[in-house]
N, C-alpha and C. Protein backbone atom coordinates (compact mmCIF):
# COMPACT_ATOMS: atom_id res chain seq x y z
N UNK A 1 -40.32 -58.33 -64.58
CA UNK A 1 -41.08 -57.13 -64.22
C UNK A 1 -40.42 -56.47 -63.02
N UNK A 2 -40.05 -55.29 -62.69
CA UNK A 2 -39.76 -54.37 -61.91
C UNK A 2 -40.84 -53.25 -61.55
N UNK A 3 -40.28 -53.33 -60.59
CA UNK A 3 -41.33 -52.05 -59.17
C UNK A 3 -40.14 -51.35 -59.24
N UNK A 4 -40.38 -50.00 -60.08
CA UNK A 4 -40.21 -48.54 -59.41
C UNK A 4 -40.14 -48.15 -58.58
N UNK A 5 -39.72 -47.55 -57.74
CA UNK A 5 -39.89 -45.98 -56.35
C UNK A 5 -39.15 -44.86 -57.22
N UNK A 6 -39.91 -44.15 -57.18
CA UNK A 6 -38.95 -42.76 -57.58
C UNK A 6 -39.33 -41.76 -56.40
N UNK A 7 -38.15 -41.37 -55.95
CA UNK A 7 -38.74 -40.13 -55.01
C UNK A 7 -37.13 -39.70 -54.70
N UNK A 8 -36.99 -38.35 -54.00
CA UNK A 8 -35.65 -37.69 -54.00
C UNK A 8 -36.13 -37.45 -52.68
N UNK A 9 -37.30 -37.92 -52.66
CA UNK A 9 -37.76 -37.29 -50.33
C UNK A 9 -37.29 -38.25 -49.82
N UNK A 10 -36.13 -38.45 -48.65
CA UNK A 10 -36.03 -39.28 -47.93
C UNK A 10 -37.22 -40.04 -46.58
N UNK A 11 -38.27 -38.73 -46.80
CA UNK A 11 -39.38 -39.14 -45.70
C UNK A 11 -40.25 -40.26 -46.82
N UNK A 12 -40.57 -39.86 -47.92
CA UNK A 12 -41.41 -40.73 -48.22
C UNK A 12 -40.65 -41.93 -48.84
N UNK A 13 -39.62 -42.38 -48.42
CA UNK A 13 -38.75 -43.79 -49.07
C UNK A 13 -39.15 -44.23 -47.43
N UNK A 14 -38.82 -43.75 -46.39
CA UNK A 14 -39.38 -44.37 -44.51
C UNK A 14 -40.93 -44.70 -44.75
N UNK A 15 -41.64 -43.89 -45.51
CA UNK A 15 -42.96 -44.05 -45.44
C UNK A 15 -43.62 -45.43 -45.84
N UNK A 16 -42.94 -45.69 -47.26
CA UNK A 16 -43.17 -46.73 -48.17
C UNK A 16 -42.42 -47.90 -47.49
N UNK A 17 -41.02 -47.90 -46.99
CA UNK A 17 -40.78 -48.93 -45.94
C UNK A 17 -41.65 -49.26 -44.79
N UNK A 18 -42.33 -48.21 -44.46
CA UNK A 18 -42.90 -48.64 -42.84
C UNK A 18 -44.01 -49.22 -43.07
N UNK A 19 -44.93 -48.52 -44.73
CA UNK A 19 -45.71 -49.54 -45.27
C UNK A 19 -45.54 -50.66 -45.72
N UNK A 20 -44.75 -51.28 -45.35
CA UNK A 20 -44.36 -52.53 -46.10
C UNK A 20 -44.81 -52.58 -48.24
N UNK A 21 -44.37 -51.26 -48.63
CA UNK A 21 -44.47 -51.03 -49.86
C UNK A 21 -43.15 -51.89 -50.70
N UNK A 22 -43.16 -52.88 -51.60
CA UNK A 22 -42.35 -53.50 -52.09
C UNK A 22 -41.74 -53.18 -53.45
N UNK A 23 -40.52 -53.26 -53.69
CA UNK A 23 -40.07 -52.18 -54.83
C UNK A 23 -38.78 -52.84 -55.32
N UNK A 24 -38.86 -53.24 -56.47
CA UNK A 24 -37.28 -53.71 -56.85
C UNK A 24 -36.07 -52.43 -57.10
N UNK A 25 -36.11 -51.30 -57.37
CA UNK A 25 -35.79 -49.69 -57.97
C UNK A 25 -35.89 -48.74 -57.15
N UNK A 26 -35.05 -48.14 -55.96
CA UNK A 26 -35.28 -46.64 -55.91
C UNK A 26 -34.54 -45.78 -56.75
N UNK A 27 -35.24 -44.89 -57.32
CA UNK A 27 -34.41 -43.98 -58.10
C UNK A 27 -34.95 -42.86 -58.17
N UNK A 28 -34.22 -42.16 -57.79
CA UNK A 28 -33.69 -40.43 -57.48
C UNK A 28 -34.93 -39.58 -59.19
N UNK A 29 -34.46 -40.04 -60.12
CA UNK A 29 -35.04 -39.67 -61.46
C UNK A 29 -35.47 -40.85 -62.42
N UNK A 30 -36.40 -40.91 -62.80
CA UNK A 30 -37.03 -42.04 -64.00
C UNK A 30 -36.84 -41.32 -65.37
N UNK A 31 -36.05 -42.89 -65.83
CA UNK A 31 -35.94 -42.49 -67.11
C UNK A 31 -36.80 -43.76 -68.11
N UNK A 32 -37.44 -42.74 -68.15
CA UNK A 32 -38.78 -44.02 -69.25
C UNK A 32 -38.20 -44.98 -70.31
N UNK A 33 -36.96 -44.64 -70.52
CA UNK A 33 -36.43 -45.67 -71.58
C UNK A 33 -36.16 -47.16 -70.79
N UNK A 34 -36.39 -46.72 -69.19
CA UNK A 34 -36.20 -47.65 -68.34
C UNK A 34 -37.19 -48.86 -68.22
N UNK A 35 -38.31 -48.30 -68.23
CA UNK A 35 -39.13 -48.93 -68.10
C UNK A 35 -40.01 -49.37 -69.18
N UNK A 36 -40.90 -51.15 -68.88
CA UNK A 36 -41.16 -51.78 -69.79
C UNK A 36 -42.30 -52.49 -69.39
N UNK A 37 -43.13 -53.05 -70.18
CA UNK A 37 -44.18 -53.50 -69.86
C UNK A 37 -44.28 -54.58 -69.13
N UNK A 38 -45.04 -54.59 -68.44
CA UNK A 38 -45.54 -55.10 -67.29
C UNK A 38 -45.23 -54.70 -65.93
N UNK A 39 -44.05 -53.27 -65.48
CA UNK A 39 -43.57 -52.98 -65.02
C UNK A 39 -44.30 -52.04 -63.63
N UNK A 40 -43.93 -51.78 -62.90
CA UNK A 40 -44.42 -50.92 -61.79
C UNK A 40 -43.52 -49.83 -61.54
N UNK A 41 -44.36 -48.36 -61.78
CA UNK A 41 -43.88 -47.34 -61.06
C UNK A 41 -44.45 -46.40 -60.29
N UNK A 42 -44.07 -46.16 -59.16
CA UNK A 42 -44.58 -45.67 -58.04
C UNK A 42 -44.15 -44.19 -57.52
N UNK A 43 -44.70 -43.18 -57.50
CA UNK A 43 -43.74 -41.85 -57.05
C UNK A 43 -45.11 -40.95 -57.29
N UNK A 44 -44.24 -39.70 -57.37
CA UNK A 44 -45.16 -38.11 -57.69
C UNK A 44 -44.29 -37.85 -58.98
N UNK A 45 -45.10 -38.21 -60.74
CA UNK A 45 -44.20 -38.04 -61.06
C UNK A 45 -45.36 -36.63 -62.51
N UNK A 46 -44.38 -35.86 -63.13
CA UNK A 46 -44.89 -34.86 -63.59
C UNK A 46 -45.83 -35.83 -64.63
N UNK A 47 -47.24 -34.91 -65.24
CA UNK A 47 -47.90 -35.98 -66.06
C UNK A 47 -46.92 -36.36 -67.57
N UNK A 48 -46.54 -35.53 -67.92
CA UNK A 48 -45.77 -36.18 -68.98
C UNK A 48 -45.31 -37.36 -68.88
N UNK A 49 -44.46 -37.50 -67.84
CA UNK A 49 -43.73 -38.94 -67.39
C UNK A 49 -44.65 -40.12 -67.00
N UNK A 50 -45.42 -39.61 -66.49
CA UNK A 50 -46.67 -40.74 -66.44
C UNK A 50 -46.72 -40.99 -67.24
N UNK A 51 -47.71 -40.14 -68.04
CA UNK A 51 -47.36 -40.65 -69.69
C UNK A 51 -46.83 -41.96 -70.09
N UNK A 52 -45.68 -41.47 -70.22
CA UNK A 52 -44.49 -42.11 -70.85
C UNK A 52 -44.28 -43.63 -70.54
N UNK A 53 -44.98 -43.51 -69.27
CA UNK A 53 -45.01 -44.78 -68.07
C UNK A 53 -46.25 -45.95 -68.64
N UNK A 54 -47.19 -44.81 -68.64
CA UNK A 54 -48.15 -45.56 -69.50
C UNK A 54 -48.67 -46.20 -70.71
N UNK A 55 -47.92 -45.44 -71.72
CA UNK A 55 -48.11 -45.48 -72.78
C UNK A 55 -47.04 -46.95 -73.61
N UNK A 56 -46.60 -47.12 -72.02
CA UNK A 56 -45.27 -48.65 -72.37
C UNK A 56 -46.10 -49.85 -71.56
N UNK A 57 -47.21 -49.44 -70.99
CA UNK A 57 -48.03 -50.79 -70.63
C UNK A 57 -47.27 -50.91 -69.38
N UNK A 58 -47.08 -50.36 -69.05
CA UNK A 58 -46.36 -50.09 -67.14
C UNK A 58 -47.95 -49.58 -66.52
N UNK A 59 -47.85 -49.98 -65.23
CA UNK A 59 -48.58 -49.32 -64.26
C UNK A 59 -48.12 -48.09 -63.12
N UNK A 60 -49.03 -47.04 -63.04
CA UNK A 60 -48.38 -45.84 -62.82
C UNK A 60 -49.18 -45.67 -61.22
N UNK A 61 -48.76 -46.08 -60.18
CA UNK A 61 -48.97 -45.58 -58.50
C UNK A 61 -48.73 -44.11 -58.56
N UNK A 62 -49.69 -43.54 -58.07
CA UNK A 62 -49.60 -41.74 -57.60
C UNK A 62 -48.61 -41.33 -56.09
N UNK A 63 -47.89 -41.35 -55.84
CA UNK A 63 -48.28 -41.36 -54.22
C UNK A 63 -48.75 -39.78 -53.61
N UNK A 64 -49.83 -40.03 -53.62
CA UNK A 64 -51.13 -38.90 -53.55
C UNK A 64 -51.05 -38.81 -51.85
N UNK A 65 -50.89 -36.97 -51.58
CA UNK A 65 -51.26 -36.59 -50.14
C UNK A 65 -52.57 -35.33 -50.23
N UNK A 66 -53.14 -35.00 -48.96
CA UNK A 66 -53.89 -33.99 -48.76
C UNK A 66 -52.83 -32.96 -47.88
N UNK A 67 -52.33 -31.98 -48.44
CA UNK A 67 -50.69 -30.76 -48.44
C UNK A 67 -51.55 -30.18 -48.23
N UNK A 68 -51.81 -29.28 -46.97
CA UNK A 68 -52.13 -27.98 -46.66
C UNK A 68 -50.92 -27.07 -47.20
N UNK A 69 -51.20 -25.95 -47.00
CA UNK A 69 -50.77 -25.03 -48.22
C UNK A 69 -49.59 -25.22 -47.53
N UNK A 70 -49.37 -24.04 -45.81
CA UNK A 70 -48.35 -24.04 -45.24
C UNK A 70 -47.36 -25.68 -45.20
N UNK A 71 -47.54 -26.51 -45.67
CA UNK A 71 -46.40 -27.24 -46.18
C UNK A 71 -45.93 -27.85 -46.96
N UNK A 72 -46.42 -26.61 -48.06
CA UNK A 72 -45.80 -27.12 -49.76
C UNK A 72 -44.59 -26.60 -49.47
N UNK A 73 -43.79 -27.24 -50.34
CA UNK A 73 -42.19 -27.22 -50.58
C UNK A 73 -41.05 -27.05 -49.19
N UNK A 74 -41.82 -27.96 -48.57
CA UNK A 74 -40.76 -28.54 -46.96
C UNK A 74 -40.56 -29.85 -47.24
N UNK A 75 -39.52 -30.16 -46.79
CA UNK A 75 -39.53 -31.93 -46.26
C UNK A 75 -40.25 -32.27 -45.20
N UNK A 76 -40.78 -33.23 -45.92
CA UNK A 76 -41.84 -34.10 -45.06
C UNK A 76 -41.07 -35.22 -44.46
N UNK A 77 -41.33 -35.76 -43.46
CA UNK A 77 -40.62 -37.17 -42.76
C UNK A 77 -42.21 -38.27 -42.81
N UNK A 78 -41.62 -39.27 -42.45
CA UNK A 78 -42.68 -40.27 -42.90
C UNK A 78 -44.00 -39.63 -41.81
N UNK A 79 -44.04 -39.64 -40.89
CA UNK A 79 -44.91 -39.18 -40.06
C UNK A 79 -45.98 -37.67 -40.35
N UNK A 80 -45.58 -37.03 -41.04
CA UNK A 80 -46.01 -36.09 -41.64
C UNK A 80 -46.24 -36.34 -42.83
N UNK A 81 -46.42 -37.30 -43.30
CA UNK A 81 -47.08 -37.67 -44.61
C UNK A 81 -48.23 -38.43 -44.63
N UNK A 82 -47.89 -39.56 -43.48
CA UNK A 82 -49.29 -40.23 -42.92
C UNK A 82 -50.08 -39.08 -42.07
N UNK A 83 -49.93 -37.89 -41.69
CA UNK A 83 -50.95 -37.23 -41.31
C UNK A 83 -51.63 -36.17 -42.48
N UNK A 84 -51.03 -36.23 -43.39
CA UNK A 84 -51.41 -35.96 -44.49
C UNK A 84 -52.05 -37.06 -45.67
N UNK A 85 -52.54 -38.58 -44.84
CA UNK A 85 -53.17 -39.15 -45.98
C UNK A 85 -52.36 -39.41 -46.96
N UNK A 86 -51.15 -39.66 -46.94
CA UNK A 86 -50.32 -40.36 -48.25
C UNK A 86 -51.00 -41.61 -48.38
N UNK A 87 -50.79 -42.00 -49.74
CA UNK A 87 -51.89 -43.04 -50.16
C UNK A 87 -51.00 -43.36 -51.38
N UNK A 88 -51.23 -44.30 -52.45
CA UNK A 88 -50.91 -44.75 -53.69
C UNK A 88 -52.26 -45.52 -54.49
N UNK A 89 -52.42 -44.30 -54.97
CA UNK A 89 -53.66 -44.50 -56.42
C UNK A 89 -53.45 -44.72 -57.54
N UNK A 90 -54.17 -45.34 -58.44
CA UNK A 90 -53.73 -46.13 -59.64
C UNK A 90 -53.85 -44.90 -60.69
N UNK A 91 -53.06 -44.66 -61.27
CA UNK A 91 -53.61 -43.64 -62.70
C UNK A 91 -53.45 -44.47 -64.31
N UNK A 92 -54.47 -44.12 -64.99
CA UNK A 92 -53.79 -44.38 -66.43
C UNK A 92 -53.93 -43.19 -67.16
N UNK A 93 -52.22 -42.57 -67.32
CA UNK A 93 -52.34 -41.20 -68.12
C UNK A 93 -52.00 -41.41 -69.01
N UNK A 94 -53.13 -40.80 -70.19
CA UNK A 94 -52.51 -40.51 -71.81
C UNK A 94 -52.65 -39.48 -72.14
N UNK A 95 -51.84 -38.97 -73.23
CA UNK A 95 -51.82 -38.06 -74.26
C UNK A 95 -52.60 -38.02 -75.11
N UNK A 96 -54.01 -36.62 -75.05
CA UNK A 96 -54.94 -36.70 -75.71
C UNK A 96 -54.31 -36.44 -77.33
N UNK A 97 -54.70 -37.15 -78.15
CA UNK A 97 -54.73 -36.67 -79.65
C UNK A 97 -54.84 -35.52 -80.24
């Protein structure tokens, strides 16, 4: 079984270190053919890919913040993410029928 990180933010890879967040995988992009059941993946990832994550019996971590508007699409550093409530919530996403 493998732990995921996916993230391309260098603040939130400091973040998840400073949390003592444990991860066999950082990777820049997930490719679901990657991953396999029983597996862990952890990131902000579009729902499709969740999906994809889920639907292989993987477990899917959100890493969920509260983003005031003025700092969508900046880099965040770890410190500005914990004041934004970064967190990791469990999702199970499927594809409705």
């Amino acid at each position: 079984m493998t732990t995921f990180f996916v993230t391309r933010h260098p603040g939130a890879l400091d973040w998840a270190r400073a949390k003592g967040i444990a991860f066999d995988r950082h990777v820049t992009h997930l490719d679901p053919q990657e991953v396999g059941a029983g597996d862990t993946v952890i990131g902000s990832l579009p729902v499709h890919l969740a999906a994809e994550v889920c639907i292989r019996d993987a477990r899917y971590f959100n890493l969920s913040l509260d983003l005031p508007a003025h700092l969508r699409g900046r880099e965040l550093d770890a410190a500005t993410l914990e004041t934004c409530a970064a967190r990791l919530e469990e999702f199970d996403v499927r594809k409705c029928p």
